[in-house]
PDB file of N, CA and C in Angstrom:
ATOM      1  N   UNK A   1       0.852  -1.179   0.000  1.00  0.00           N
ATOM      2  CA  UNK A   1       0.000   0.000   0.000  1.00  0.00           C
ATOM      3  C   UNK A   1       0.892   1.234   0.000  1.00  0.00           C
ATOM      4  N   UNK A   2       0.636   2.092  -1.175  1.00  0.00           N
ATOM      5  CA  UNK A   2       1.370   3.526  -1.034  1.00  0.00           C
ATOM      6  C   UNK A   2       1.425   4.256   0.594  1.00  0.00           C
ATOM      7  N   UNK A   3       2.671   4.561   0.818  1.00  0.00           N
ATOM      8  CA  UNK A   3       2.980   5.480   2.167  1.00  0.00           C
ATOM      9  C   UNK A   3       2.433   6.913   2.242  1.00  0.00           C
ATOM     10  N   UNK A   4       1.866   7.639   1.350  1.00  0.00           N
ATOM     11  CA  UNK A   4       1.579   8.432   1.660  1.00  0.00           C
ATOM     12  C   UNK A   4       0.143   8.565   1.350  1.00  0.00           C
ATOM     13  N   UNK A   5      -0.761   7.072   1.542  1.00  0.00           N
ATOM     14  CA  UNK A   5      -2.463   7.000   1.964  1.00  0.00           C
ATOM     15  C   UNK A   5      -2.369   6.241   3.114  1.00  0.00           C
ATOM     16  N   UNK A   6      -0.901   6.031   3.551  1.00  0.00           N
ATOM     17  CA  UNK A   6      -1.322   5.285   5.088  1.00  0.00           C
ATOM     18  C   UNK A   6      -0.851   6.198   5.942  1.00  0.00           C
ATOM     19  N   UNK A   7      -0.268   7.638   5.537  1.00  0.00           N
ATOM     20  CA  UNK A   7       0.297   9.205   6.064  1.00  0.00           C
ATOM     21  C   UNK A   7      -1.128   9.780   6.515  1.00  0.00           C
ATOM     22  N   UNK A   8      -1.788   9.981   4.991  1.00  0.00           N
ATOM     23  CA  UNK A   8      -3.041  10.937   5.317  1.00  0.00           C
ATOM     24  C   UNK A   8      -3.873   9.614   6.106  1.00  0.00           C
ATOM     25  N   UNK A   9      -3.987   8.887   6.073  1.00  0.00           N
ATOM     26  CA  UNK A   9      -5.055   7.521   6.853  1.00  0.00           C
ATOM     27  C   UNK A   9      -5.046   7.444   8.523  1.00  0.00           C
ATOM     28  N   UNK A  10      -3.713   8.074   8.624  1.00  0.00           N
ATOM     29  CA  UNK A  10      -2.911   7.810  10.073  1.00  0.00           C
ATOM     30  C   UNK A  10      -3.172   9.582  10.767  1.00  0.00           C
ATOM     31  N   UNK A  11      -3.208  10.363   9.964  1.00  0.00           N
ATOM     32  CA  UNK A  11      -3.130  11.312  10.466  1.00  0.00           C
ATOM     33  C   UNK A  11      -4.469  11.956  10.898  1.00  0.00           C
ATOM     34  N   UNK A  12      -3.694  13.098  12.738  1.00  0.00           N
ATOM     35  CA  UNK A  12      -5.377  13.249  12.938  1.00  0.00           C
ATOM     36  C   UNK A  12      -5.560  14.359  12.244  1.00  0.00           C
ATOM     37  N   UNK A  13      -5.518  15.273  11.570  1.00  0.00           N
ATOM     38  CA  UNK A  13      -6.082  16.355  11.063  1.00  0.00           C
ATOM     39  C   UNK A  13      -6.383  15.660   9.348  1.00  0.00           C
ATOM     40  N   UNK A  14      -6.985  14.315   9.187  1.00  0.00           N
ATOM     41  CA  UNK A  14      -7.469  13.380   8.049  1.00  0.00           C
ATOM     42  C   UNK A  14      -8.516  14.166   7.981  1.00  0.00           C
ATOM     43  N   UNK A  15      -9.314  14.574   6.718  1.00  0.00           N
ATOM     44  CA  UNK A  15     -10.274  14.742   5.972  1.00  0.00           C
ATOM     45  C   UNK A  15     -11.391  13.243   6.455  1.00  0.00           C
ATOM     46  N   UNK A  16     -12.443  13.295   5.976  1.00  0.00           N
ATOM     47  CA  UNK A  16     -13.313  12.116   5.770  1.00  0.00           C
ATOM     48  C   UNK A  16     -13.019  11.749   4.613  1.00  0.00           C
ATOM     49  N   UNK A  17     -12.666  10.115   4.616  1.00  0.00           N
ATOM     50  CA  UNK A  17     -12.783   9.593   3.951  1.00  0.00           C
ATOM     51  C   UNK A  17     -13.912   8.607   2.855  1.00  0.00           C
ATOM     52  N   UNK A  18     -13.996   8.528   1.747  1.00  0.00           N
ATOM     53  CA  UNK A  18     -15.454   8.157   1.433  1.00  0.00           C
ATOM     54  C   UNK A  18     -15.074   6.704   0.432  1.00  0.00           C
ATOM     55  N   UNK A  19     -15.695   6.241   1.208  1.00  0.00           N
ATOM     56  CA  UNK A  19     -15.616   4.516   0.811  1.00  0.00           C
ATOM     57  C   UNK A  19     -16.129   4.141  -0.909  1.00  0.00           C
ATOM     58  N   UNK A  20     -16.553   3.348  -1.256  1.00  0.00           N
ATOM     59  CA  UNK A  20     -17.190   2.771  -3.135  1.00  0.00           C
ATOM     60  C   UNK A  20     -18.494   2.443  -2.013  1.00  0.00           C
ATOM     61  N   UNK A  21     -19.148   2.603  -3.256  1.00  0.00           N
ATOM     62  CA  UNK A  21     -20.983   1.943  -2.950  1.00  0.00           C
ATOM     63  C   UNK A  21     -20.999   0.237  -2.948  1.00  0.00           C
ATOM     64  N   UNK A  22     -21.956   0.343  -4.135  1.00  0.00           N
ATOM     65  CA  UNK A  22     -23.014  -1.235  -4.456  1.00  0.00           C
ATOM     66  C   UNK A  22     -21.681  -1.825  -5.296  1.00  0.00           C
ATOM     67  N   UNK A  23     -21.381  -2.916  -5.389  1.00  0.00           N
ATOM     68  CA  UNK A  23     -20.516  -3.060  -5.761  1.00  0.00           C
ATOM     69  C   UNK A  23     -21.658  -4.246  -6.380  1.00  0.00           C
ATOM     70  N   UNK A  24     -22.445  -5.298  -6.123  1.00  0.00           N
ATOM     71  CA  UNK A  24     -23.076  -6.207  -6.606  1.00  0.00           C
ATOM     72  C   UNK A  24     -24.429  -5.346  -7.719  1.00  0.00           C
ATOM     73  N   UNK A  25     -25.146  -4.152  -7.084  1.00  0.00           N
ATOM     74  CA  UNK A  25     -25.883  -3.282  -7.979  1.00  0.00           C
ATOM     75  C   UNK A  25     -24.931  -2.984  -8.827  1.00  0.00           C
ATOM     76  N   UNK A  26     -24.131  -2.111  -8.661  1.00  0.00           N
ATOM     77  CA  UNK A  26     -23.135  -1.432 -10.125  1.00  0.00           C
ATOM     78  C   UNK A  26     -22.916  -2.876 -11.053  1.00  0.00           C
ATOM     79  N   UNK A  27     -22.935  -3.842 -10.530  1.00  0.00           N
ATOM     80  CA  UNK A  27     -22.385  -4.765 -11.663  1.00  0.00           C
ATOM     81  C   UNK A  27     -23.965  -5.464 -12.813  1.00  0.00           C
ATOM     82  N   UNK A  28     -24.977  -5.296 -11.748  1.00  0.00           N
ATOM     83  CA  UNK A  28     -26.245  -5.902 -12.229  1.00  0.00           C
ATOM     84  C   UNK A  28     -26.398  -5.387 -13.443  1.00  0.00           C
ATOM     85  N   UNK A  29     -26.443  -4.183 -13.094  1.00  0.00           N
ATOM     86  CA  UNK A  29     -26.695  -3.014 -14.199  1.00  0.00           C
ATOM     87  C   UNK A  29     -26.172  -3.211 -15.626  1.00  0.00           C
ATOM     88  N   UNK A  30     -24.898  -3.838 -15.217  1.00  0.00           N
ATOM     89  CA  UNK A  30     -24.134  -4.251 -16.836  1.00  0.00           C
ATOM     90  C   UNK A  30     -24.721  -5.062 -17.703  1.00  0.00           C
ATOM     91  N   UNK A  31     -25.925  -5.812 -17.210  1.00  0.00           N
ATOM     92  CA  UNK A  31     -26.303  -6.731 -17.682  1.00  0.00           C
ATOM     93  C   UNK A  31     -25.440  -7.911 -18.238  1.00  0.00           C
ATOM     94  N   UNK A  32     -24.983  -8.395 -17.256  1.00  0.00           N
ATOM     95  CA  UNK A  32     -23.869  -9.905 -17.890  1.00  0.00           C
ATOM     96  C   UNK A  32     -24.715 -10.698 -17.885  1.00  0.00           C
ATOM     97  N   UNK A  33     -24.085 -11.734 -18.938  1.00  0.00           N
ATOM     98  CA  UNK A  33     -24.968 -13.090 -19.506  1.00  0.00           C
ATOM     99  C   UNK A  33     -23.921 -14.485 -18.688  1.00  0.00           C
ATOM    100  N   UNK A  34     -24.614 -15.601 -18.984  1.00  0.00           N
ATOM    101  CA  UNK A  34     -23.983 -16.477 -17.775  1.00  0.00           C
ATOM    102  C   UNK A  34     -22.634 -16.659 -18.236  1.00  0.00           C
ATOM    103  N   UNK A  35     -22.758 -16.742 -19.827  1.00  0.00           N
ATOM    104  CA  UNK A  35     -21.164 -16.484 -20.129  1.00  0.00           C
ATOM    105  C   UNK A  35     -20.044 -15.604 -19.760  1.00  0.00           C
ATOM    106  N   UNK A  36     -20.531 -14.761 -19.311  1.00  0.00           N
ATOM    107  CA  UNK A  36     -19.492 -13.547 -18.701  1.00  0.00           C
ATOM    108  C   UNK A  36     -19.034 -13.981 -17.464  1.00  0.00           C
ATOM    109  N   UNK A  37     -20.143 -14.483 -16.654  1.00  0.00           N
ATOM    110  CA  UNK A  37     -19.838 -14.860 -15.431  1.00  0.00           C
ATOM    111  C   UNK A  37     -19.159 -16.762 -15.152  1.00  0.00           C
ATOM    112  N   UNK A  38     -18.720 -16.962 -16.563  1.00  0.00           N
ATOM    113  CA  UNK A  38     -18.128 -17.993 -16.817  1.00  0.00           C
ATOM    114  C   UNK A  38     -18.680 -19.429 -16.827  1.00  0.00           C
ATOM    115  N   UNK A  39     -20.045 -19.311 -17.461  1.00  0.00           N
ATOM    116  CA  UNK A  39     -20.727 -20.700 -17.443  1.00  0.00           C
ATOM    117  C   UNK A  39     -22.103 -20.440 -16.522  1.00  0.00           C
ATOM    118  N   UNK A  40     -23.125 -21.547 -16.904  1.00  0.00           N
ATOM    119  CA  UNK A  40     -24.140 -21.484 -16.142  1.00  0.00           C
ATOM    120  C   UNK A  40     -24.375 -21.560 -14.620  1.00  0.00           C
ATOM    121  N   UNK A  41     -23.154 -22.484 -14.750  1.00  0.00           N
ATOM    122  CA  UNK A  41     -22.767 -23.006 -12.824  1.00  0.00           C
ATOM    123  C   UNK A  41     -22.499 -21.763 -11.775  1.00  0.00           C
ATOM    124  N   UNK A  42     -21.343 -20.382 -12.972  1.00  0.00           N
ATOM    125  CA  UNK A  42     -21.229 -19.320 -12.324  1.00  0.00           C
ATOM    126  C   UNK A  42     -22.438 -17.888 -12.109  1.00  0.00           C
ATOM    127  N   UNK A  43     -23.098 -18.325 -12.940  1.00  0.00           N
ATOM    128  CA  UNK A  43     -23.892 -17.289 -12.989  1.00  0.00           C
ATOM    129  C   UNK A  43     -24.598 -16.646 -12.103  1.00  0.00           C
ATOM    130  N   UNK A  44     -24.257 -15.487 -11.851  1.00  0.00           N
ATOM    131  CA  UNK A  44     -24.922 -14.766 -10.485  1.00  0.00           C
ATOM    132  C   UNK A  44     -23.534 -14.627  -9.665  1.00  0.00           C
ATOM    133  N   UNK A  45     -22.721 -15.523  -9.644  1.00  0.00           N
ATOM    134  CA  UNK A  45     -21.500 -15.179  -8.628  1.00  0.00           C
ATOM    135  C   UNK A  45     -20.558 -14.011  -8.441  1.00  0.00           C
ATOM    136  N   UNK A  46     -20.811 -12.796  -8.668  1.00  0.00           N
ATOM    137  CA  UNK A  46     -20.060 -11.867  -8.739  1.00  0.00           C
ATOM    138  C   UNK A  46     -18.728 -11.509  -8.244  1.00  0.00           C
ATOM    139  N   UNK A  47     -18.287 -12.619  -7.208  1.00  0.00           N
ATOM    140  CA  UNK A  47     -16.862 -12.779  -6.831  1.00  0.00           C
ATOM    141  C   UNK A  47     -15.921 -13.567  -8.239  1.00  0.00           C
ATOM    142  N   UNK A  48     -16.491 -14.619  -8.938  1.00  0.00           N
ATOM    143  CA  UNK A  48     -15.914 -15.069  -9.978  1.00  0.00           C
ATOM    144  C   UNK A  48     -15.646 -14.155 -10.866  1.00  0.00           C
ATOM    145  N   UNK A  49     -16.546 -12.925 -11.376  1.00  0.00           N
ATOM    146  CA  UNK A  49     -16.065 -11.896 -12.333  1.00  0.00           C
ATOM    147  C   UNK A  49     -14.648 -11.923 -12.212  1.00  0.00           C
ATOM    148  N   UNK A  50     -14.097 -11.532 -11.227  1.00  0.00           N
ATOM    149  CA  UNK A  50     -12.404 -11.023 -11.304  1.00  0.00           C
ATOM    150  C   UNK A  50     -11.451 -12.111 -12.093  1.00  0.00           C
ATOM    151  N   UNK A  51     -12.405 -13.487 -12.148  1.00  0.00           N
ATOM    152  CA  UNK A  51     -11.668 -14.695 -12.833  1.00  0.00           C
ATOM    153  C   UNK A  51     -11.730 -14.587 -14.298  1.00  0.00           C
ATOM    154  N   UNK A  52     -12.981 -14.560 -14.082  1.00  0.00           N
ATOM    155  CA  UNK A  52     -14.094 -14.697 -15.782  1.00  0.00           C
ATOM    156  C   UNK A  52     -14.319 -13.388 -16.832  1.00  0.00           C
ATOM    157  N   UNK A  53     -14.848 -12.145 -16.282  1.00  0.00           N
ATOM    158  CA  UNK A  53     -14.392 -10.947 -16.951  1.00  0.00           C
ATOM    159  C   UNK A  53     -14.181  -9.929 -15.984  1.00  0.00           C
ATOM    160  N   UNK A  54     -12.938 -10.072 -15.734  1.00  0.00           N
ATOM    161  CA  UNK A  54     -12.335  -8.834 -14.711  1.00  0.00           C
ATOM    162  C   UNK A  54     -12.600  -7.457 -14.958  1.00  0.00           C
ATOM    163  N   UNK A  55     -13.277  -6.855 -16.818  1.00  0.00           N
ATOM    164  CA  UNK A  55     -13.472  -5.516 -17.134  1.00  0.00           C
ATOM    165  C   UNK A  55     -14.287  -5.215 -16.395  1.00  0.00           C
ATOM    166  N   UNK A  56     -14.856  -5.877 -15.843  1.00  0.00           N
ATOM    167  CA  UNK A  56     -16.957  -5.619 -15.750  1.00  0.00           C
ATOM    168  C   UNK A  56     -16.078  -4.904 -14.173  1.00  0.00           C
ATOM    169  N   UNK A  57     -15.559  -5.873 -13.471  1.00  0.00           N
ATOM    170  CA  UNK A  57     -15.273  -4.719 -12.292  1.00  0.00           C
ATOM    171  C   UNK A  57     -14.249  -3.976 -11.943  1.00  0.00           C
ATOM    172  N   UNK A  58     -13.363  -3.841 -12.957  1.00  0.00           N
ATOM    173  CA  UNK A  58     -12.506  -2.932 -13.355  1.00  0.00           C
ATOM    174  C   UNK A  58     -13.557  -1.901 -13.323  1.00  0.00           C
ATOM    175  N   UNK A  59     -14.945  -1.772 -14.240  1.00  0.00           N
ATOM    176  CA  UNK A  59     -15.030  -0.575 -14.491  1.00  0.00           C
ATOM    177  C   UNK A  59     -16.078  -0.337 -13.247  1.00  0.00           C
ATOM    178  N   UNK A  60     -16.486  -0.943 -12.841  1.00  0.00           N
ATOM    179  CA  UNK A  60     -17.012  -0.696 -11.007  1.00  0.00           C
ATOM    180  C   UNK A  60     -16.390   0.347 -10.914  1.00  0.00           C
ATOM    181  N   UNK A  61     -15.010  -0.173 -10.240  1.00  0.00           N
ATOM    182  CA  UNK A  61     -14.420   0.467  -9.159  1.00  0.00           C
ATOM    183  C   UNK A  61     -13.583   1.605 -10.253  1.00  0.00           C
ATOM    184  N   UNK A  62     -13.391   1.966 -11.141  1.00  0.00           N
ATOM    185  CA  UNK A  62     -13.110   3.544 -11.568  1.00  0.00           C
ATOM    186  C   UNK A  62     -14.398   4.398 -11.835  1.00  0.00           C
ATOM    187  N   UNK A  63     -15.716   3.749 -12.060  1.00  0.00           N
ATOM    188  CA  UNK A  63     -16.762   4.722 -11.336  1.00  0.00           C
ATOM    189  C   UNK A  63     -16.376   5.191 -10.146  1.00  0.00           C
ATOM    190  N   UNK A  64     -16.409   4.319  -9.183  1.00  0.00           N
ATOM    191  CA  UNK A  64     -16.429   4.885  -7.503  1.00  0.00           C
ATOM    192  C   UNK A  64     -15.691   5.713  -7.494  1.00  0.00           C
ATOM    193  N   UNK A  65     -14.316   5.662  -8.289  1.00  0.00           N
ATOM    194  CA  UNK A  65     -12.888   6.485  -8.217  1.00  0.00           C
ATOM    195  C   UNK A  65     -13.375   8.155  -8.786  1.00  0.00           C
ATOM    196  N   UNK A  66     -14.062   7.320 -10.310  1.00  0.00           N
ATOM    197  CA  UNK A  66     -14.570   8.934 -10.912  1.00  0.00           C
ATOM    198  C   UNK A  66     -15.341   9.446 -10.075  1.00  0.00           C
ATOM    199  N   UNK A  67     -16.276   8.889  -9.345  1.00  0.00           N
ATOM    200  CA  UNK A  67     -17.564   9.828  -8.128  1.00  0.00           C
ATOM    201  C   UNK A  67     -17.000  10.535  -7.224  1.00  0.00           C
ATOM    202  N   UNK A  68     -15.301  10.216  -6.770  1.00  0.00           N
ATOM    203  CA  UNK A  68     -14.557  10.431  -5.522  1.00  0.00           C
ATOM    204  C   UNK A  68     -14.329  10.024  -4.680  1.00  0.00           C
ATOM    205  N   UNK A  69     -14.611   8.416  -4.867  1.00  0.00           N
ATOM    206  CA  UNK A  69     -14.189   7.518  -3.289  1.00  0.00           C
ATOM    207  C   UNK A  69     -13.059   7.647  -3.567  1.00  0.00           C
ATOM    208  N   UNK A  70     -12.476   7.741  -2.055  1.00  0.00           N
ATOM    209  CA  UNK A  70     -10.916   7.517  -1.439  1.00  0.00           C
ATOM    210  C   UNK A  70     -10.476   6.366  -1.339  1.00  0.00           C
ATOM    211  N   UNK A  71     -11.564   5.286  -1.303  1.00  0.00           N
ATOM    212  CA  UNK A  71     -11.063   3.509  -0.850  1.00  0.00           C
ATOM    213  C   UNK A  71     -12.052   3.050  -1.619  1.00  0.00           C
ATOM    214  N   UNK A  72     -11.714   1.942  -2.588  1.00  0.00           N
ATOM    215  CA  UNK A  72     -12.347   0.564  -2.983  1.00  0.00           C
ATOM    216  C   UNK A  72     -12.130  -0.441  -2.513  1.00  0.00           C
ATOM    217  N   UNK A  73     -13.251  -1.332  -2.109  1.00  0.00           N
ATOM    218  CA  UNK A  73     -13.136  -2.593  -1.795  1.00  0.00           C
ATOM    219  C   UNK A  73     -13.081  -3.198  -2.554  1.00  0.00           C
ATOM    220  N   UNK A  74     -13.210  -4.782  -2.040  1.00  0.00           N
ATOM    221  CA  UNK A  74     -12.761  -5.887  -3.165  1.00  0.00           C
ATOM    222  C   UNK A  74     -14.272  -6.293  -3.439  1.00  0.00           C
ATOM    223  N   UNK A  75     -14.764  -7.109  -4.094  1.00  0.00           N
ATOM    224  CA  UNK A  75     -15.547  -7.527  -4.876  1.00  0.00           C
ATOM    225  C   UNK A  75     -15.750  -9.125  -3.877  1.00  0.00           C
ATOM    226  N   UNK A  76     -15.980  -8.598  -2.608  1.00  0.00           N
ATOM    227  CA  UNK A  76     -16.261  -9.596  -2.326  1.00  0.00           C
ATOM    228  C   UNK A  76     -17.762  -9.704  -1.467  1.00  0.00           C
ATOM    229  N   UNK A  77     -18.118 -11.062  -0.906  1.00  0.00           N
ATOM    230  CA  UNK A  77     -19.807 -10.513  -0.742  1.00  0.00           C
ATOM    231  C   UNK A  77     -20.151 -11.828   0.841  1.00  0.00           C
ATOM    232  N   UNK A  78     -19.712 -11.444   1.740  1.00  0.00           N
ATOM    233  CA  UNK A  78     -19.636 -11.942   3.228  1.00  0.00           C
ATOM    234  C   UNK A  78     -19.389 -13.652   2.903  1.00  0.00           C
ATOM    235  N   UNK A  79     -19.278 -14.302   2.460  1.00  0.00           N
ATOM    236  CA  UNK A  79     -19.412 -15.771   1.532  1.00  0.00           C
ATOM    237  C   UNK A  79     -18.044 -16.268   2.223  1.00  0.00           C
TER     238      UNK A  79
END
């Protein structure tokens, strides 16, 4: 992790920081077919994207970036 987001992260005069949203909504929206999500077996699994088509949440998380989150999470879903 870059040293100078664990500078401003650490420090007390830090700004608020603003997290990424829906990470499972933002992806719905794309409308993927079971093929995207790598077969019928995967379909619906939105943690497999990063295997099967990593663009789809590539472009997630540079929305969140373009809106102004400070932190993205991972693409993962309590599982």
């Amino acid at each position: 992790m870059n040293s100078s987001f664990l500078n401003r992260l650490h420090s007390p005069d830090r700004p608020v920081l603003v997290f990424d949203g829906g990470m499972g909504t933002n992806l719905q929206v794309q409308n993927l077919t079971a093929e995207d999500f790598g077969g019928a077996e995967y379909e619906g699994c939105n943690e497999y994207l990063v295997h099967s088509k990593p663009e789809a949440v590539a472009k997630v998380h540079r929305g969140f970036l373009e809106a102004g989150s400070d932190v993205i999470e991972t693409d993962t879903f309590g599982g």
